[in-house]
Each structure stands twice: as C-alpha cells, then as structure tokens.
PDB file of N, CA and C in Angstrom:
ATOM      1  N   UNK A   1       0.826  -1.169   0.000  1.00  0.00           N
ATOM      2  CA  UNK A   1       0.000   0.000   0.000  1.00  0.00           C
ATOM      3  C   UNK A   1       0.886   1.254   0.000  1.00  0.00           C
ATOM      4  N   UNK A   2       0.663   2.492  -0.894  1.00  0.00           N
ATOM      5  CA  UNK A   2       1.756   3.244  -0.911  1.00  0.00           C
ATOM      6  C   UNK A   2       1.087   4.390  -0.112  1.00  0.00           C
ATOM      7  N   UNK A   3       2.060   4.745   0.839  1.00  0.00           N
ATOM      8  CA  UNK A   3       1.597   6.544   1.944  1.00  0.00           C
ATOM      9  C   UNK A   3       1.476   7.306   0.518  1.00  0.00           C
ATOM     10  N   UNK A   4       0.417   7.506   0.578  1.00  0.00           N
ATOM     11  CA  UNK A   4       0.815   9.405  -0.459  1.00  0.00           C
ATOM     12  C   UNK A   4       1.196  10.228   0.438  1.00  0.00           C
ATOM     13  N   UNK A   5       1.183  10.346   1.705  1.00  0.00           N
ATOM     14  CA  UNK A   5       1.776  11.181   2.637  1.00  0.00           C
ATOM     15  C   UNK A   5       3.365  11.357   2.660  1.00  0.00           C
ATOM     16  N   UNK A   6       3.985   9.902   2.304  1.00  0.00           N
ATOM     17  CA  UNK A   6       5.400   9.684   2.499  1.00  0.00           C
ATOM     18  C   UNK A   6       5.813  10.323   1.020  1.00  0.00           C
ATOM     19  N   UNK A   7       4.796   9.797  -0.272  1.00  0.00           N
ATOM     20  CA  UNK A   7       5.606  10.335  -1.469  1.00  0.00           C
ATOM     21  C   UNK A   7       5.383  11.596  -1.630  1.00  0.00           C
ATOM     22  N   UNK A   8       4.156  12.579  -1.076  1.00  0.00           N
ATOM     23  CA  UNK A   8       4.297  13.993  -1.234  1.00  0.00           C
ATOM     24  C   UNK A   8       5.614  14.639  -0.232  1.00  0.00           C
ATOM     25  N   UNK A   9       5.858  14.237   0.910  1.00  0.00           N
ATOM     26  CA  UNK A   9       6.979  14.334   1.227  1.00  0.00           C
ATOM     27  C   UNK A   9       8.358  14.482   0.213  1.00  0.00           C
ATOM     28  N   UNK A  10       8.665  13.505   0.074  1.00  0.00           N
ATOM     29  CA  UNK A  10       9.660  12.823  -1.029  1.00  0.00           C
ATOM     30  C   UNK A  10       9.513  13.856  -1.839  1.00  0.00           C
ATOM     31  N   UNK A  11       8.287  14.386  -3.051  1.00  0.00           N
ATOM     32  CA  UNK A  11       8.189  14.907  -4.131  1.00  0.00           C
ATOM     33  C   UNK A  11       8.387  16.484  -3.599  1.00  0.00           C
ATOM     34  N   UNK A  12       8.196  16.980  -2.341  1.00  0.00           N
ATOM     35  CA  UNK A  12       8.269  18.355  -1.572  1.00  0.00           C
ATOM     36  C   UNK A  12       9.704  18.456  -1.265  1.00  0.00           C
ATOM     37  N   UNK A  13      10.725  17.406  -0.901  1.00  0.00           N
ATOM     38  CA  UNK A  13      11.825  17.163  -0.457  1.00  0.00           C
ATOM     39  C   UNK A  13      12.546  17.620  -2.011  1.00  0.00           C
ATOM     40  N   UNK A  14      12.359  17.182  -3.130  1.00  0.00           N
ATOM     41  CA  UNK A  14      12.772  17.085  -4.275  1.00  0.00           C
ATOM     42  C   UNK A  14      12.716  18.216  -4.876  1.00  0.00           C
ATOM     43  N   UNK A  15      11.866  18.625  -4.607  1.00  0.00           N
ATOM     44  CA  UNK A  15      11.323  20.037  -5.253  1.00  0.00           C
ATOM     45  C   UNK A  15      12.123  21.080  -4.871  1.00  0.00           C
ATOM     46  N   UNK A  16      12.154  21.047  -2.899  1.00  0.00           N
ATOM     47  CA  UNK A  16      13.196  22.124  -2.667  1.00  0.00           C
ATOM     48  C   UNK A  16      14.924  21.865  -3.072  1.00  0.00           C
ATOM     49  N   UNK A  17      15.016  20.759  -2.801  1.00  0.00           N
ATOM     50  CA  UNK A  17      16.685  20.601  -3.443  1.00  0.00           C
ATOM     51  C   UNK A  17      16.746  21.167  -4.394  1.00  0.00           C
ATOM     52  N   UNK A  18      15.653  20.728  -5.257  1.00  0.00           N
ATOM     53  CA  UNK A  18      16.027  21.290  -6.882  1.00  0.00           C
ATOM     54  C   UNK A  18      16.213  23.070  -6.963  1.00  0.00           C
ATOM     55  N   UNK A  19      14.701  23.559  -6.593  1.00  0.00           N
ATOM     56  CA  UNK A  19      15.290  25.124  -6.064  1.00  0.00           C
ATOM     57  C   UNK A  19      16.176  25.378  -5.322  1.00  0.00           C
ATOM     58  N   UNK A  20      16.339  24.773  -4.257  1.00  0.00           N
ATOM     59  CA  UNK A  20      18.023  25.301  -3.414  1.00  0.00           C
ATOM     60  C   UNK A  20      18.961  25.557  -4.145  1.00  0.00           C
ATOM     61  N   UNK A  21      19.163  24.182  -5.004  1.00  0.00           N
ATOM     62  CA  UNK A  21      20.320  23.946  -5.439  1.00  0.00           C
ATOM     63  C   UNK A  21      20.011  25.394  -7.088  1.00  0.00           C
ATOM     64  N   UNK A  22      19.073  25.705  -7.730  1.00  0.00           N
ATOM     65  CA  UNK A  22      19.468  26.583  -8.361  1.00  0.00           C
ATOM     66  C   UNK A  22      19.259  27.935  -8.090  1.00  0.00           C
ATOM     67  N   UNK A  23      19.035  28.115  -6.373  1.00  0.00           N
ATOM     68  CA  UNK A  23      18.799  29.477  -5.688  1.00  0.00           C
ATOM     69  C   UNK A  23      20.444  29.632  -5.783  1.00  0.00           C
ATOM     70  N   UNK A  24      21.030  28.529  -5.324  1.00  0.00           N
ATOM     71  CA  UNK A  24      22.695  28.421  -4.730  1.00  0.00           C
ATOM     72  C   UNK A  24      23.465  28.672  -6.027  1.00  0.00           C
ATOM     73  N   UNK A  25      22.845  28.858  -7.353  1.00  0.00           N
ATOM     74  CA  UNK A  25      23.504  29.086  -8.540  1.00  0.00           C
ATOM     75  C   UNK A  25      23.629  30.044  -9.052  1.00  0.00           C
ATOM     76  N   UNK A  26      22.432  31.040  -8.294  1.00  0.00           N
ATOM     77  CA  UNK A  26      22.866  32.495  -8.727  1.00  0.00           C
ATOM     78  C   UNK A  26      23.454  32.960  -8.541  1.00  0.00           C
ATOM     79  N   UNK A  27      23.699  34.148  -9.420  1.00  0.00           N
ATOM     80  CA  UNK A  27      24.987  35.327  -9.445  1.00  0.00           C
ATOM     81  C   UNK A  27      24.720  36.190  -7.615  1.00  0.00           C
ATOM     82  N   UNK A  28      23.626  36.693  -7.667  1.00  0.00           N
ATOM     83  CA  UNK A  28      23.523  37.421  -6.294  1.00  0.00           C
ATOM     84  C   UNK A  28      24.522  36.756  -5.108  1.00  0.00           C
ATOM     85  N   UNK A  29      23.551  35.147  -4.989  1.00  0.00           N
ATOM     86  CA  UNK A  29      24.018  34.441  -3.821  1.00  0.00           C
ATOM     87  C   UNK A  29      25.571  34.349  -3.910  1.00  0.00           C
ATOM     88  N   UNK A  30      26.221  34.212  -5.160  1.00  0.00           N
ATOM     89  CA  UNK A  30      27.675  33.826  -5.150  1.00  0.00           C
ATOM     90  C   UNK A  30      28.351  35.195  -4.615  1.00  0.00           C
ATOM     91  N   UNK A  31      27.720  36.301  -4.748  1.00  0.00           N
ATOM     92  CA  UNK A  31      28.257  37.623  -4.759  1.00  0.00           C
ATOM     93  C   UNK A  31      28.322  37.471  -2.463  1.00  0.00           C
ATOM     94  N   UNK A  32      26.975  37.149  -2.091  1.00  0.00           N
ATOM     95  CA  UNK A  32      26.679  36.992  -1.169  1.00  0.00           C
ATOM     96  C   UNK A  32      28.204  36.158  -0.306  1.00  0.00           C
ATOM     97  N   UNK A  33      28.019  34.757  -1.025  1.00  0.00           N
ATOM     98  CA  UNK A  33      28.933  34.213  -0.389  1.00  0.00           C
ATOM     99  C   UNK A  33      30.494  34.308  -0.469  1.00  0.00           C
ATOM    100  N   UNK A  34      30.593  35.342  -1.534  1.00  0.00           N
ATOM    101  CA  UNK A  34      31.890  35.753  -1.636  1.00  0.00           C
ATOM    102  C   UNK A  34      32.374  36.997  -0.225  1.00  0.00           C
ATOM    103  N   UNK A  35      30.971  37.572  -0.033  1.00  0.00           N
ATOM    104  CA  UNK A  35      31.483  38.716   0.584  1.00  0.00           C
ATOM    105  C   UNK A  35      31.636  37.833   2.389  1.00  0.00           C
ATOM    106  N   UNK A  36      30.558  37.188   2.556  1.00  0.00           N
ATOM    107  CA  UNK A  36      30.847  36.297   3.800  1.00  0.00           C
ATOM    108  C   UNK A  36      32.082  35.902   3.699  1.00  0.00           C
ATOM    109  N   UNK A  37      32.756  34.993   2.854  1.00  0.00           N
ATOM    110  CA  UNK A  37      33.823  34.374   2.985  1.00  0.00           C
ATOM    111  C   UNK A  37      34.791  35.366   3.616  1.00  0.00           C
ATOM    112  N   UNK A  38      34.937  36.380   2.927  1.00  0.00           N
ATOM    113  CA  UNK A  38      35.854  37.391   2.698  1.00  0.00           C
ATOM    114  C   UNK A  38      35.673  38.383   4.393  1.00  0.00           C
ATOM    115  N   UNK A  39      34.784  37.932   4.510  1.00  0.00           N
ATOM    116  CA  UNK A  39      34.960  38.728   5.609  1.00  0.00           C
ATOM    117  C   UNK A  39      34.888  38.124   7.107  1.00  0.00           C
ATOM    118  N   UNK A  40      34.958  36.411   6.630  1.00  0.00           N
ATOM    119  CA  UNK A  40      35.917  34.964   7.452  1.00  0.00           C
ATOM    120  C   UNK A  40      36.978  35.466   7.418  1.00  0.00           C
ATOM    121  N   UNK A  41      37.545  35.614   6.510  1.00  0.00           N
ATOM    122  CA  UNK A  41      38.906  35.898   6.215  1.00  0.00           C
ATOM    123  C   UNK A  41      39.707  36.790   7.131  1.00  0.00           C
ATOM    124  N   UNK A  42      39.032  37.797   6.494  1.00  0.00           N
ATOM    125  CA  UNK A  42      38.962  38.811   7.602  1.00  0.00           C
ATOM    126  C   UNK A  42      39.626  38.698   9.365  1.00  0.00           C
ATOM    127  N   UNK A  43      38.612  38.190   9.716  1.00  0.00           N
ATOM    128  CA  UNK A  43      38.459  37.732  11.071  1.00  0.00           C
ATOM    129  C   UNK A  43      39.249  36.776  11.435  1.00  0.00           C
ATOM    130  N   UNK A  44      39.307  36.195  10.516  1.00  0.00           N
ATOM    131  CA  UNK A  44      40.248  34.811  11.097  1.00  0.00           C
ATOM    132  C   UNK A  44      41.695  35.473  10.759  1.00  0.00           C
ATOM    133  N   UNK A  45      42.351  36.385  10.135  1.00  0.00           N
ATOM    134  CA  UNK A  45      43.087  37.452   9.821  1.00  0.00           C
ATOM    135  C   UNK A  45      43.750  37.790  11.407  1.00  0.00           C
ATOM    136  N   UNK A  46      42.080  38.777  12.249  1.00  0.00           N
ATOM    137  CA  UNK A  46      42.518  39.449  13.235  1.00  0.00           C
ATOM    138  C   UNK A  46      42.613  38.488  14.592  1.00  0.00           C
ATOM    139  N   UNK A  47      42.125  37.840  14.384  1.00  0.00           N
ATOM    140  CA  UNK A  47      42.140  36.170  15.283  1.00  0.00           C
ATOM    141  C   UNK A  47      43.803  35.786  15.557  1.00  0.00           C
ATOM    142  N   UNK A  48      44.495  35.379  14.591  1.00  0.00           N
ATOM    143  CA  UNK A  48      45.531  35.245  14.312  1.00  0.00           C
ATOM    144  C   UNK A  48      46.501  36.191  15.250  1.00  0.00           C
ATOM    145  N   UNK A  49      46.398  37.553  14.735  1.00  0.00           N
ATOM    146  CA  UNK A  49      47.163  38.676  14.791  1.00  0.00           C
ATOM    147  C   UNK A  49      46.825  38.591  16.684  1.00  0.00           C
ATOM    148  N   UNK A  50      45.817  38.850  16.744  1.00  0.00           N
ATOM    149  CA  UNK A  50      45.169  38.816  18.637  1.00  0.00           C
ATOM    150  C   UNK A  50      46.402  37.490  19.263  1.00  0.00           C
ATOM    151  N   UNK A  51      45.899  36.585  18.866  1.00  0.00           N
ATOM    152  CA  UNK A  51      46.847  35.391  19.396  1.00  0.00           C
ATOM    153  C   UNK A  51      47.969  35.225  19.170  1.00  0.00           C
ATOM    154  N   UNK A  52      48.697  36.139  18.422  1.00  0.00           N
ATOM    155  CA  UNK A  52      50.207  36.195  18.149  1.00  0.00           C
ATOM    156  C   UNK A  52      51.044  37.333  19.399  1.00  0.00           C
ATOM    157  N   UNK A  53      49.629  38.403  19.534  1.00  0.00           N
ATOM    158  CA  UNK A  53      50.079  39.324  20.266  1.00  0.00           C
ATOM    159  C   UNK A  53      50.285  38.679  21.909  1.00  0.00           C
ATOM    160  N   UNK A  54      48.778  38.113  22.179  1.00  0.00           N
ATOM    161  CA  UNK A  54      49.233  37.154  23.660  1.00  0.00           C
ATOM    162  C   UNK A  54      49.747  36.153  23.199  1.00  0.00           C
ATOM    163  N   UNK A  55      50.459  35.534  22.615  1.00  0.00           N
ATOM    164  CA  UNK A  55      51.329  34.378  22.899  1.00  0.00           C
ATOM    165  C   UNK A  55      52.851  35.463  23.309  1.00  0.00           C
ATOM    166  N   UNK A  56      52.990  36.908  22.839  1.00  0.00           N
ATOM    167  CA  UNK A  56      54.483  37.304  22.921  1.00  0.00           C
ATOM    168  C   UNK A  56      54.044  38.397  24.495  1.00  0.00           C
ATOM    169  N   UNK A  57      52.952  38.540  24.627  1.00  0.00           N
ATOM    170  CA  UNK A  57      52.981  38.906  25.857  1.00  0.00           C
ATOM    171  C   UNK A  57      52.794  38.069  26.795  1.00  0.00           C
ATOM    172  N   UNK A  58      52.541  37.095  26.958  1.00  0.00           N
ATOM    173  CA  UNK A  58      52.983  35.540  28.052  1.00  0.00           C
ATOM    174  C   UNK A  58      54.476  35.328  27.645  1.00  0.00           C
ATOM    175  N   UNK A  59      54.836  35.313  27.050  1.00  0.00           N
ATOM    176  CA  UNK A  59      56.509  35.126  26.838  1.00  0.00           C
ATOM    177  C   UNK A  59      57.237  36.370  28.075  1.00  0.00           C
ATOM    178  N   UNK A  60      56.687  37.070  27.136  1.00  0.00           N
ATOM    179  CA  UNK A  60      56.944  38.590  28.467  1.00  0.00           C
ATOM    180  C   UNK A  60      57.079  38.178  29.647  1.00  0.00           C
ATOM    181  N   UNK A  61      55.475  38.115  30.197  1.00  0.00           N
ATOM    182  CA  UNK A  61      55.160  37.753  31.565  1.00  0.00           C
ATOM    183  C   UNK A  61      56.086  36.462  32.113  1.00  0.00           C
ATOM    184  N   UNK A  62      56.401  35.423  31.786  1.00  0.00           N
ATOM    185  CA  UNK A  62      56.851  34.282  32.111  1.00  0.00           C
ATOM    186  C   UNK A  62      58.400  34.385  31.908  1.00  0.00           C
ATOM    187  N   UNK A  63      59.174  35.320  31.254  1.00  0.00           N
ATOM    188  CA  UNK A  63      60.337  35.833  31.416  1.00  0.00           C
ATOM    189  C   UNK A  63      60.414  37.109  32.835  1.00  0.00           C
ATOM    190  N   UNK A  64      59.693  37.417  33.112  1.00  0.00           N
ATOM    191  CA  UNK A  64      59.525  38.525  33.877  1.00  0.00           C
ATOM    192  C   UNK A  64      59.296  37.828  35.060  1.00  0.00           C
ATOM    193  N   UNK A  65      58.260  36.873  35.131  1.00  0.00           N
ATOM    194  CA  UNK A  65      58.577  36.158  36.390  1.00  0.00           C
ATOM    195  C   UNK A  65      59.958  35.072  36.786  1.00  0.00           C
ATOM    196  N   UNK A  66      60.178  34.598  35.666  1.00  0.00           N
ATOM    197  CA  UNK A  66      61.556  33.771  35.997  1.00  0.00           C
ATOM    198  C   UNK A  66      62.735  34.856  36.764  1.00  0.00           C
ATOM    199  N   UNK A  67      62.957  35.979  36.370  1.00  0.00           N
ATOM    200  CA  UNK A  67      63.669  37.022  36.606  1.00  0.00           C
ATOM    201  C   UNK A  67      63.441  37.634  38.261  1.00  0.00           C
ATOM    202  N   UNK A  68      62.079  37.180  38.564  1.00  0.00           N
ATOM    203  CA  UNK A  68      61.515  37.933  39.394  1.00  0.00           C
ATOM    204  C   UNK A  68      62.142  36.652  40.474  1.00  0.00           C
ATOM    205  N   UNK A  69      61.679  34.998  40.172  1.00  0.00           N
ATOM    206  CA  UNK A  69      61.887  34.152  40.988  1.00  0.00           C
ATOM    207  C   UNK A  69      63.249  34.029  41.545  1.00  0.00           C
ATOM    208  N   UNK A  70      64.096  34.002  40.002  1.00  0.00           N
ATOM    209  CA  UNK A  70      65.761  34.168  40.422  1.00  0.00           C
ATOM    210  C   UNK A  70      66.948  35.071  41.167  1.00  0.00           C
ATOM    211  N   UNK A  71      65.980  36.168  41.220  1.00  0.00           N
ATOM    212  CA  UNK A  71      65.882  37.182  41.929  1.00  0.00           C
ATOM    213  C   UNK A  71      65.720  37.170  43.363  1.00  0.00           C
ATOM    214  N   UNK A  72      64.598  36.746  43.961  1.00  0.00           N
ATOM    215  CA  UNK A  72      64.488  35.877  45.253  1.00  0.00           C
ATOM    216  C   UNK A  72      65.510  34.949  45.900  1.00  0.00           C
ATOM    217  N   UNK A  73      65.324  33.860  45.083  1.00  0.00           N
ATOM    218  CA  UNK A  73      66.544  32.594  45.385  1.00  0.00           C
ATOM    219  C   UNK A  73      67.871  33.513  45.779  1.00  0.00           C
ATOM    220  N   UNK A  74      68.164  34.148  44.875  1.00  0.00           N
ATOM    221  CA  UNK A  74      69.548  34.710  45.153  1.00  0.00           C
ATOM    222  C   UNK A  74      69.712  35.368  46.427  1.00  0.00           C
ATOM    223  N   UNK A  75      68.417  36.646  46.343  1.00  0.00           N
ATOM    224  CA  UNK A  75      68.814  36.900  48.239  1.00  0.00           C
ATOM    225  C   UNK A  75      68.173  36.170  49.091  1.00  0.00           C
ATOM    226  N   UNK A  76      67.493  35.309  49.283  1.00  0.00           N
ATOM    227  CA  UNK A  76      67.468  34.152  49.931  1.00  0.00           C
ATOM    228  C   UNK A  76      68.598  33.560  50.259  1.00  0.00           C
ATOM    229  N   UNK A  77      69.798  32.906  49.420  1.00  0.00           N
ATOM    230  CA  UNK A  77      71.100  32.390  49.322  1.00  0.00           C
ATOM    231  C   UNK A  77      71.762  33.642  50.295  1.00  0.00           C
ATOM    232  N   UNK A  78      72.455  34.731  49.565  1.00  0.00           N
ATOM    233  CA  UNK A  78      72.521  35.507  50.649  1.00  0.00           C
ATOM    234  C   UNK A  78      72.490  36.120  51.987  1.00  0.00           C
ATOM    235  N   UNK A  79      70.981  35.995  52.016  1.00  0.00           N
ATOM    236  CA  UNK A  79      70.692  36.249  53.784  1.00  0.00           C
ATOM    237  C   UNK A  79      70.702  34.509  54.148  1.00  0.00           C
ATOM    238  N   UNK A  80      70.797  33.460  53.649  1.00  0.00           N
ATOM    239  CA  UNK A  80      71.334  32.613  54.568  1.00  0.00           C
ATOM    240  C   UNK A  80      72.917  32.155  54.428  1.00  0.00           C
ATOM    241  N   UNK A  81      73.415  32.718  53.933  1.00  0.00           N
ATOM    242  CA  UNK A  81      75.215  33.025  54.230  1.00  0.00           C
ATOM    243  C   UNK A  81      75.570  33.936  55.149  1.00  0.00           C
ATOM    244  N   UNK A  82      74.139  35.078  55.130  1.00  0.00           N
ATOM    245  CA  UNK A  82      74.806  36.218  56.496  1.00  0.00           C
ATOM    246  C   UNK A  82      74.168  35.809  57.868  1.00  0.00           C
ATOM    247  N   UNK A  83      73.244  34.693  57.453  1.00  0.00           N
ATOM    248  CA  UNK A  83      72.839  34.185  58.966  1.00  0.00           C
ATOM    249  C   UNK A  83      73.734  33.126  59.356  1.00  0.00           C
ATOM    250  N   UNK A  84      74.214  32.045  58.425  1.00  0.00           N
ATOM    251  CA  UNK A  84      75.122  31.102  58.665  1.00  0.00           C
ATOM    252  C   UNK A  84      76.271  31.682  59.201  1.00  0.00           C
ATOM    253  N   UNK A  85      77.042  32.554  58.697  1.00  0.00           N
ATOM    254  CA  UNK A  85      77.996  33.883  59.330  1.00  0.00           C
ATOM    255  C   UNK A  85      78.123  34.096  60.777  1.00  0.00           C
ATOM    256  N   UNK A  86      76.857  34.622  60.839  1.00  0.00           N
ATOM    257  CA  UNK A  86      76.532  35.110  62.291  1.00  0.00           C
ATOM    258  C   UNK A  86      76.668  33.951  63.576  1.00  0.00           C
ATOM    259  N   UNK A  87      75.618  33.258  62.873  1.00  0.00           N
ATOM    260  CA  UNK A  87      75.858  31.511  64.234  1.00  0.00           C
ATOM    261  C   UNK A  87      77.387  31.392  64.382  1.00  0.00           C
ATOM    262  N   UNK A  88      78.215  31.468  63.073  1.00  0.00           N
ATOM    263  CA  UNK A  88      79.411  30.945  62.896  1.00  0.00           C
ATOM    264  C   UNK A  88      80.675  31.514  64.068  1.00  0.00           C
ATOM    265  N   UNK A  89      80.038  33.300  64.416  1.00  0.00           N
ATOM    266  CA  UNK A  89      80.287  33.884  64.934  1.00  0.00           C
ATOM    267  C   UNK A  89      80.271  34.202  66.291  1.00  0.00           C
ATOM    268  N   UNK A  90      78.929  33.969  66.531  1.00  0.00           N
ATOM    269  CA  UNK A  90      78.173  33.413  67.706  1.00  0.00           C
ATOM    270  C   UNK A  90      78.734  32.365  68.161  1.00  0.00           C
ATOM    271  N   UNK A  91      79.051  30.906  67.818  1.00  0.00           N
ATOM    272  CA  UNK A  91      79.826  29.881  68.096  1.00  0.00           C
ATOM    273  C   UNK A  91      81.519  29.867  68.479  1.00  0.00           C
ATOM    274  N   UNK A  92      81.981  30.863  67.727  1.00  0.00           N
ATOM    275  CA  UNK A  92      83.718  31.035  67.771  1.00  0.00           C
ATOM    276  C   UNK A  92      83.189  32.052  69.325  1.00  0.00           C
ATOM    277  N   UNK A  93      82.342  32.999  69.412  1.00  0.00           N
ATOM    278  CA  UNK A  93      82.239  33.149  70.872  1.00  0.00           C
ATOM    279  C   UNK A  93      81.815  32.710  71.573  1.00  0.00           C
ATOM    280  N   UNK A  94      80.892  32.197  71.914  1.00  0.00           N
ATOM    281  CA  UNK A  94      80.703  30.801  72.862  1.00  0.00           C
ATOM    282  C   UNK A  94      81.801  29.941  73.292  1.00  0.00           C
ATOM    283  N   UNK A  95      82.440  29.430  72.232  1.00  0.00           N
ATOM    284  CA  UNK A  95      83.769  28.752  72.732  1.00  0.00           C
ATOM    285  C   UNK A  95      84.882  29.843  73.223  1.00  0.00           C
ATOM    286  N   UNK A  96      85.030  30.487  73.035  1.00  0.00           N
ATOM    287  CA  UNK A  96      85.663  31.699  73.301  1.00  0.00           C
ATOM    288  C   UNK A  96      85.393  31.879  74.699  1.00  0.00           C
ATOM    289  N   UNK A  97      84.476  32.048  75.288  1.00  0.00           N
ATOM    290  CA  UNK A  97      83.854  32.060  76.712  1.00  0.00           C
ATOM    291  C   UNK A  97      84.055  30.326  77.520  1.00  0.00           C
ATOM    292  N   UNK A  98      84.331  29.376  76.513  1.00  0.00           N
ATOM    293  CA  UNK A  98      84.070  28.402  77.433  1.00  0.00           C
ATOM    294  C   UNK A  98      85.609  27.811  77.754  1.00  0.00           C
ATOM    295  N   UNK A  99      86.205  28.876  76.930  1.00  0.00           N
ATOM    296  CA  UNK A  99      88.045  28.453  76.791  1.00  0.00           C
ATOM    297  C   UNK A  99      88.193  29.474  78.227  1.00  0.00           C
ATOM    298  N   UNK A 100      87.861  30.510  78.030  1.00  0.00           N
ATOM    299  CA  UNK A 100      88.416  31.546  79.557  1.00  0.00           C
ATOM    300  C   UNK A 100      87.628  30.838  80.339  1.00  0.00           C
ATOM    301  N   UNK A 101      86.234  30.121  80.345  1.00  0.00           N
ATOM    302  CA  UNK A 101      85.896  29.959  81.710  1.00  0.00           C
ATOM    303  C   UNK A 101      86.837  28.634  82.310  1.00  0.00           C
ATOM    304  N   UNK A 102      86.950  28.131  81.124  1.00  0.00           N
ATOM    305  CA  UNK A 102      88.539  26.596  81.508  1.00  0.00           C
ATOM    306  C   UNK A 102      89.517  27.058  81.996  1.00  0.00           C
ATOM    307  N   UNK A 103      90.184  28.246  81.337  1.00  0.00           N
ATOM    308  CA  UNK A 103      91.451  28.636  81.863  1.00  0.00           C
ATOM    309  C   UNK A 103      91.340  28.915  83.484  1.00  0.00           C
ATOM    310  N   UNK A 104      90.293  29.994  83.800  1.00  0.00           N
ATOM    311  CA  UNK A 104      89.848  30.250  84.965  1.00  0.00           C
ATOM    312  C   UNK A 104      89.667  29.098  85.912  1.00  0.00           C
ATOM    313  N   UNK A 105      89.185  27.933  86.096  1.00  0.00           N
ATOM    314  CA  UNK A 105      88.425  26.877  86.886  1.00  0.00           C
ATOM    315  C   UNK A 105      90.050  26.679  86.743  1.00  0.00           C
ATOM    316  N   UNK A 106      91.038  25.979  85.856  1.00  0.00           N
ATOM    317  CA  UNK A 106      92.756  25.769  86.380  1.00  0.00           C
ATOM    318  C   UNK A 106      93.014  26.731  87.148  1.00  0.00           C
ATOM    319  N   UNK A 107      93.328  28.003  86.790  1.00  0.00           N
ATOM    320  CA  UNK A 107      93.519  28.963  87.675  1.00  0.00           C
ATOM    321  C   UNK A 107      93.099  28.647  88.667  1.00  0.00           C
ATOM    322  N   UNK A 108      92.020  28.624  89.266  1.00  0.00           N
ATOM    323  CA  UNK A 108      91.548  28.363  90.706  1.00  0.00           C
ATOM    324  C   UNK A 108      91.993  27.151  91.418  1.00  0.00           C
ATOM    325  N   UNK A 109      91.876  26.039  90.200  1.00  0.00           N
ATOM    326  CA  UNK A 109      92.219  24.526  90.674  1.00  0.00           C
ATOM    327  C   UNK A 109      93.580  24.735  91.494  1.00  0.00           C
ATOM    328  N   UNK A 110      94.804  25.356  90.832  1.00  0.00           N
ATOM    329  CA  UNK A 110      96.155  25.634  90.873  1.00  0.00           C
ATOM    330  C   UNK A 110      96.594  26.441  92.075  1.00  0.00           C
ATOM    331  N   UNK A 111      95.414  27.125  92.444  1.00  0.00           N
ATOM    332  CA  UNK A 111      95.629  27.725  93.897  1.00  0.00           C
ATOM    333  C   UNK A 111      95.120  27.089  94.897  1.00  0.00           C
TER     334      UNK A 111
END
C-alpha cells in the first residue's frame, strides 16, 4: 500500500533541493557568499594577529617572572650566608667564653 503522505513528502523534499540547489547558482548568492567568505577571512586574519600578540605577551610575563623568581633565590642564598655567618660567629664566641671559663676553673684549681 503506498503513503501518499510519504511520497508527497519525497516529491516536496525534491522540489526544494532542486530550487536550493538553483537558488545556490545564482549570481547574487555567489556575490553573497563571496562577501561572507571574505569577511571569514577577515576575522580569522585578526584572530591570528590577537593570538600572536598574547602568545608574545605571556613570553613577556613568564620571562619577567623567571627574573623575578631568580631574583628571590639569590637573596634568599645571601641572607642565609649572612645568617650562617653570624651563628658561625656566635659559636667562635661561645667557645671563646668556654676556653676563659677553663682557663679560669685551672687557675683556681692551681691555687
């Protein structure tokens, strides 16, 4: 049993392809889709140019922080050479005090 529902479909389906396809053949539409394209182009142009600009300003930034980090480390290194220093200093006096308080305790022993 045949749908006439399904083949007017089909024959409505057919019909518009056929006009689409020679709407899509005119001069206007080509003019149309030339100027769209062209102005993809365009865009995908300034797209480009945008993402060229932040990829060299993250270069920036990520040189600027390495500089910034190495920067740190270093006086970090530093102030713990002038603190290591200091104990070092602190220690040669301490013993320093514990050599006179030796000498002293003989001294006394000796009298």
């Amino acid at each position: 049993m045949i749908s006439w529902k399904k083949v007017a479909c089909f024959a409505g389906g057919v019909l518009f392809g056929t006009a689409g396809i020679s709407i899509l053949k005119s001069n206007d539409l080509k003019k149309a889709y030339t100027h769209c394209t062209a102005a993809v182009l365009r865009c995908k142009d300034t797209v480009m140019k945008t993402g060229t600009t932040i990829r060299e300003n993250c270069d920036d930034i990520y040189a600027d922080a390495l500089d910034i980090n190495e920067k740190r480390a270093k006086e970090a290194e530093e102030k713990a050479i002038i603190d290591a220093k200091a104990k070092i200093e602190e220690a040669q006096a301490h013993l320093e005090e514990l050599e006179a308080a030796k000498k002293a305790d003989e001294a006394d022993a000796e009298n």
